[in-house]
Protein backbone atom coordinates (compact mmCIF):
# COMPACT_ATOMS: atom_id res chain seq x y z
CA UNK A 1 0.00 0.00 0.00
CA UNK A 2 0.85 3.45 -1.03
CA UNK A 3 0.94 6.35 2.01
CA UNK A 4 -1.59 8.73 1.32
CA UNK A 5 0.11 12.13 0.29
CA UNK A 6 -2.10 15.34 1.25
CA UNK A 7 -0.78 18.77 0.39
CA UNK A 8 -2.33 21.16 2.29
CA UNK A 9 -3.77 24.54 0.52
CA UNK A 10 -4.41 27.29 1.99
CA UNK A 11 -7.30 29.62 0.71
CA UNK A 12 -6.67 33.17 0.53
CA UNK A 13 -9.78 34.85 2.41
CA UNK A 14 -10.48 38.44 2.39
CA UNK A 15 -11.52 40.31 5.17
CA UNK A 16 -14.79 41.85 5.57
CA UNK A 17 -12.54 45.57 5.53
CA UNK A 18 -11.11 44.75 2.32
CA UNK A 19 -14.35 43.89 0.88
CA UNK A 20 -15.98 47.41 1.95
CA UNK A 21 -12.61 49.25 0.78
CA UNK A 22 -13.15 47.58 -2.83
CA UNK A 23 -16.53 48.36 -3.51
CA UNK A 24 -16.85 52.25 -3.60
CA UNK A 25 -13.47 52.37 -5.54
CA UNK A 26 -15.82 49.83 -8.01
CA UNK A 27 -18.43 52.26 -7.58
CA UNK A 28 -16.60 55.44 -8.49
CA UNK A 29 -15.24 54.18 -11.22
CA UNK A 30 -18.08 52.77 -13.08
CA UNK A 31 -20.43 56.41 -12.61
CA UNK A 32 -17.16 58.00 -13.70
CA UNK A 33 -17.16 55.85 -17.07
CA UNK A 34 -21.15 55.85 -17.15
CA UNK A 35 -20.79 59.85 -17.05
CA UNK A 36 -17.89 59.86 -19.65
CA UNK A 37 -19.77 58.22 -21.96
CA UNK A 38 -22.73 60.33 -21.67
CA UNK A 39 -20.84 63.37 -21.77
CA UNK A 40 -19.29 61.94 -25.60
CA UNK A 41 -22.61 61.16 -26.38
CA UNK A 42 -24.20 64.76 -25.72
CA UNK A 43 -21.02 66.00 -27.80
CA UNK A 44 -21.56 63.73 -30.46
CA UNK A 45 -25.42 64.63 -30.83
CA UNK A 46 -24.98 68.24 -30.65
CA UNK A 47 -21.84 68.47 -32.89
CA UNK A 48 -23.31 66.03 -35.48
CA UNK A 49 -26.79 65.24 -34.73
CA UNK A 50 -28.51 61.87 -34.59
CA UNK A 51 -27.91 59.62 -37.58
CA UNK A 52 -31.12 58.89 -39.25
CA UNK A 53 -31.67 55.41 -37.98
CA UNK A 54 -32.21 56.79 -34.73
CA UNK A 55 -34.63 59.70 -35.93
CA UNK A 56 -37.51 58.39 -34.08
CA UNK A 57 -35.28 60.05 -30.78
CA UNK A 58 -35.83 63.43 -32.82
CA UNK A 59 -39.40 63.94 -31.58
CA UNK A 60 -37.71 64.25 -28.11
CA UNK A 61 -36.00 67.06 -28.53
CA UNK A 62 -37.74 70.61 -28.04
CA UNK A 63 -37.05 73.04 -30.00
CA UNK A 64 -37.87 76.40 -27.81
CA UNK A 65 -39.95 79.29 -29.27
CA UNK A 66 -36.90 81.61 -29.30
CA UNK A 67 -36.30 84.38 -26.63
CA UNK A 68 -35.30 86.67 -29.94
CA UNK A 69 -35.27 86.38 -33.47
CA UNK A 70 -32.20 84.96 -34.24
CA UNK A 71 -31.60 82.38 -31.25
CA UNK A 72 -32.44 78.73 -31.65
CA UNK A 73 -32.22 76.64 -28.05
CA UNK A 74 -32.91 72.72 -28.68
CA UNK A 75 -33.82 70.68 -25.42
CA UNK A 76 -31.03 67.61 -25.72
CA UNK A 77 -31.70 66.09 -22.10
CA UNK A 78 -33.64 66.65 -19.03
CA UNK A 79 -34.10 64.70 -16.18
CA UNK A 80 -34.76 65.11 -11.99
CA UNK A 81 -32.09 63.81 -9.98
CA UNK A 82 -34.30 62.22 -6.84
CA UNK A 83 -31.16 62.23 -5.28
CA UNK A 84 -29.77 65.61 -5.10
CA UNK A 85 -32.58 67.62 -3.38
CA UNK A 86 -34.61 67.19 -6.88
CA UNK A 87 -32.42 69.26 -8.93
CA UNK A 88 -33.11 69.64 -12.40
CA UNK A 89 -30.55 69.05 -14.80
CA UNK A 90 -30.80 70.38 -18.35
CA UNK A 91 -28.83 70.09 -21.35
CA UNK A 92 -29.65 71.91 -24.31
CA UNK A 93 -27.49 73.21 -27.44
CA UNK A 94 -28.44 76.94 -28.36
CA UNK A 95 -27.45 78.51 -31.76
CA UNK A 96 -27.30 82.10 -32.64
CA UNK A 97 -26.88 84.16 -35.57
CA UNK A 98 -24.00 86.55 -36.39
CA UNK A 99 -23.96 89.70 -34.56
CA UNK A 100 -27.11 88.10 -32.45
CA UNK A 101 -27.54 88.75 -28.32
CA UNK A 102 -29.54 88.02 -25.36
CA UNK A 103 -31.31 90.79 -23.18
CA UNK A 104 -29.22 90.75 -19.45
CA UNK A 105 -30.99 87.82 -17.24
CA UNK A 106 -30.57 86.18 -14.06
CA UNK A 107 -31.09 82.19 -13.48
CA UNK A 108 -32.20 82.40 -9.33
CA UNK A 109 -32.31 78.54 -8.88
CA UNK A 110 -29.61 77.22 -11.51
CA UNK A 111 -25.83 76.30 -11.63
CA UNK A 112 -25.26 77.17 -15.49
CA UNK A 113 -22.26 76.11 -17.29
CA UNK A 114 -21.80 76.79 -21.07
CA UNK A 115 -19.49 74.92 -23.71
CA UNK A 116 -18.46 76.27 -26.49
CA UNK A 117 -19.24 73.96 -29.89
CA UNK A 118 -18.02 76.25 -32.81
CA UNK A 119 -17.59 79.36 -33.39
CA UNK A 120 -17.04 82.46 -31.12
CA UNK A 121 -19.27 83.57 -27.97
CA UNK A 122 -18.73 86.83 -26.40
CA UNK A 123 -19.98 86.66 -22.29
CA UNK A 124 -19.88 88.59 -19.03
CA UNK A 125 -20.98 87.94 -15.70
CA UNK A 126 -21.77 90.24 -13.09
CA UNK A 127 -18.87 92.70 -13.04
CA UNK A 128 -16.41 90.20 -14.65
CA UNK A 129 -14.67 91.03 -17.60
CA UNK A 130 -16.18 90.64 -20.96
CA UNK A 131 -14.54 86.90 -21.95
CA UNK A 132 -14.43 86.19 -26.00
CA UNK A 133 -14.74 81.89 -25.55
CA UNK A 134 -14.22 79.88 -28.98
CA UNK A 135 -14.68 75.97 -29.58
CA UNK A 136 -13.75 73.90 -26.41
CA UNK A 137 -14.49 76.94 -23.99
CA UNK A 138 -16.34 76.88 -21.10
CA UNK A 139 -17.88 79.07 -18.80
CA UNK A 140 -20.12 79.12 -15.31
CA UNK A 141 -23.18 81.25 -14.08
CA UNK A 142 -23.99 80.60 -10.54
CA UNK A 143 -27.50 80.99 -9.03
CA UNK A 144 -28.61 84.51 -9.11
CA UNK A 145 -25.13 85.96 -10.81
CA UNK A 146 -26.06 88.70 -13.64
CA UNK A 147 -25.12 87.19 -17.67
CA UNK A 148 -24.95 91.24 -18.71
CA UNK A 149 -23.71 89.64 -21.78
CA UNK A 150 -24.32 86.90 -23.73
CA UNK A 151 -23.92 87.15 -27.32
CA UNK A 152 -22.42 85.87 -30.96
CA UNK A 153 -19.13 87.62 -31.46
CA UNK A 154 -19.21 87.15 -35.10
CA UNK A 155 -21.05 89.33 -37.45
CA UNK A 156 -20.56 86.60 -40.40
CA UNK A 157 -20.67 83.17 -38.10
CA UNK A 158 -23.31 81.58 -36.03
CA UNK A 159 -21.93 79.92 -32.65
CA UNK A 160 -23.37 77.04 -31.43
CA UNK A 161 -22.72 76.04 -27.39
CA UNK A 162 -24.15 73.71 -25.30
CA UNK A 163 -25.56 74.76 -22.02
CA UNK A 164 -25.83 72.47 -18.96
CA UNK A 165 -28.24 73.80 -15.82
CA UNK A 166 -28.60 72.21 -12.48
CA UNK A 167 -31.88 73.49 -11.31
CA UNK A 168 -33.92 74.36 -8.47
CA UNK A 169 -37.25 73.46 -9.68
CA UNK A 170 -39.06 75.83 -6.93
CA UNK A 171 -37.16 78.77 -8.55
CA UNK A 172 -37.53 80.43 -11.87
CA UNK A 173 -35.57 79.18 -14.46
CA UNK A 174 -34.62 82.69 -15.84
CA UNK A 175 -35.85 86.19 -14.91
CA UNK A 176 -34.70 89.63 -16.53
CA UNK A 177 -32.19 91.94 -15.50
């Protein structure tokens, strides 16, 4: 007979710690990558538009009356976030005409940020300077600041940005100077 030869493995076991430690780090990274993606998405869309096999999405999009003649504002996105005091978030991709501008407004209840898609938008808020933004520039409103100026800096090119709102949906979205 043969002894019996046993080799004796241990199991690597993780602790309960190490197990808590591992999943926000899991977490984190996957909203990071689930908001990257969006965000190329939303870029995509408003720098291209939808290819036409997807042009039953179109109806979804608003088109708003304009504040102006010569100012086009298309609703991209809108949802509530339950989770964040039910802030509103908004995406939407304006257009204006050469030489075109906006009357000076206030958003009370809205963290506004702006993107610049093409061409060349001329802004100012509150007493900052005057800023002259061009494709890939951003800038921020917060809640209640003053956009004295908001306006196409081109008298031969349209501009197209995007603008992204957080929203307080007990406030009004904009109001005039």
């Amino acid at each position: 007979m043969l002894p019996m030869l046993t080799a004796k493995t241990e199991i690597p076991v993780t602790s309960q710690r190490e197990k808590i430690m591992k999943t926000p780090i899991i977490s984190h990274a996957v909203f990071g990558g689930a908001m990257a993606l969006l965000a190329s998405c939303v870029t995509y869309v408003a720098l291209a538009g939808l290819p036409e096999s997807m042009s039953t999405f179109q109806a979804h999009a608003q088109t708003q009356p304009p504040a102006n003649a010569g100012t086009r504002q298309t609703e991209l996105f809108k949802t509530t976030m339950s989770d964040v005091l039910g802030r509103v978030v908004t995406i939407r991709r304006t257009e204006r005409d050469p030489g075109n501008s906006g009357d000076p407004h206030r958003h009370p209840g809205s963290h506004t940020f702006g993107y610049v898609l093409e061409g060349t938008y001329e802004v100012k808020i509150d007493d900052g300077p005057l800023r002259k933004l061009g494709s890939g520039e951003i800038f921020y409103e917060p809640p209640g600041a003053l956009h004295a100026v908001s306006r196409n800096g081109s008298s031969t090119q349209p501009v197209k940005y995007l603008v992204i709102s957080i929203s307080d949906p007990t406030k009004p979205q904009t109001v005039p100077k």
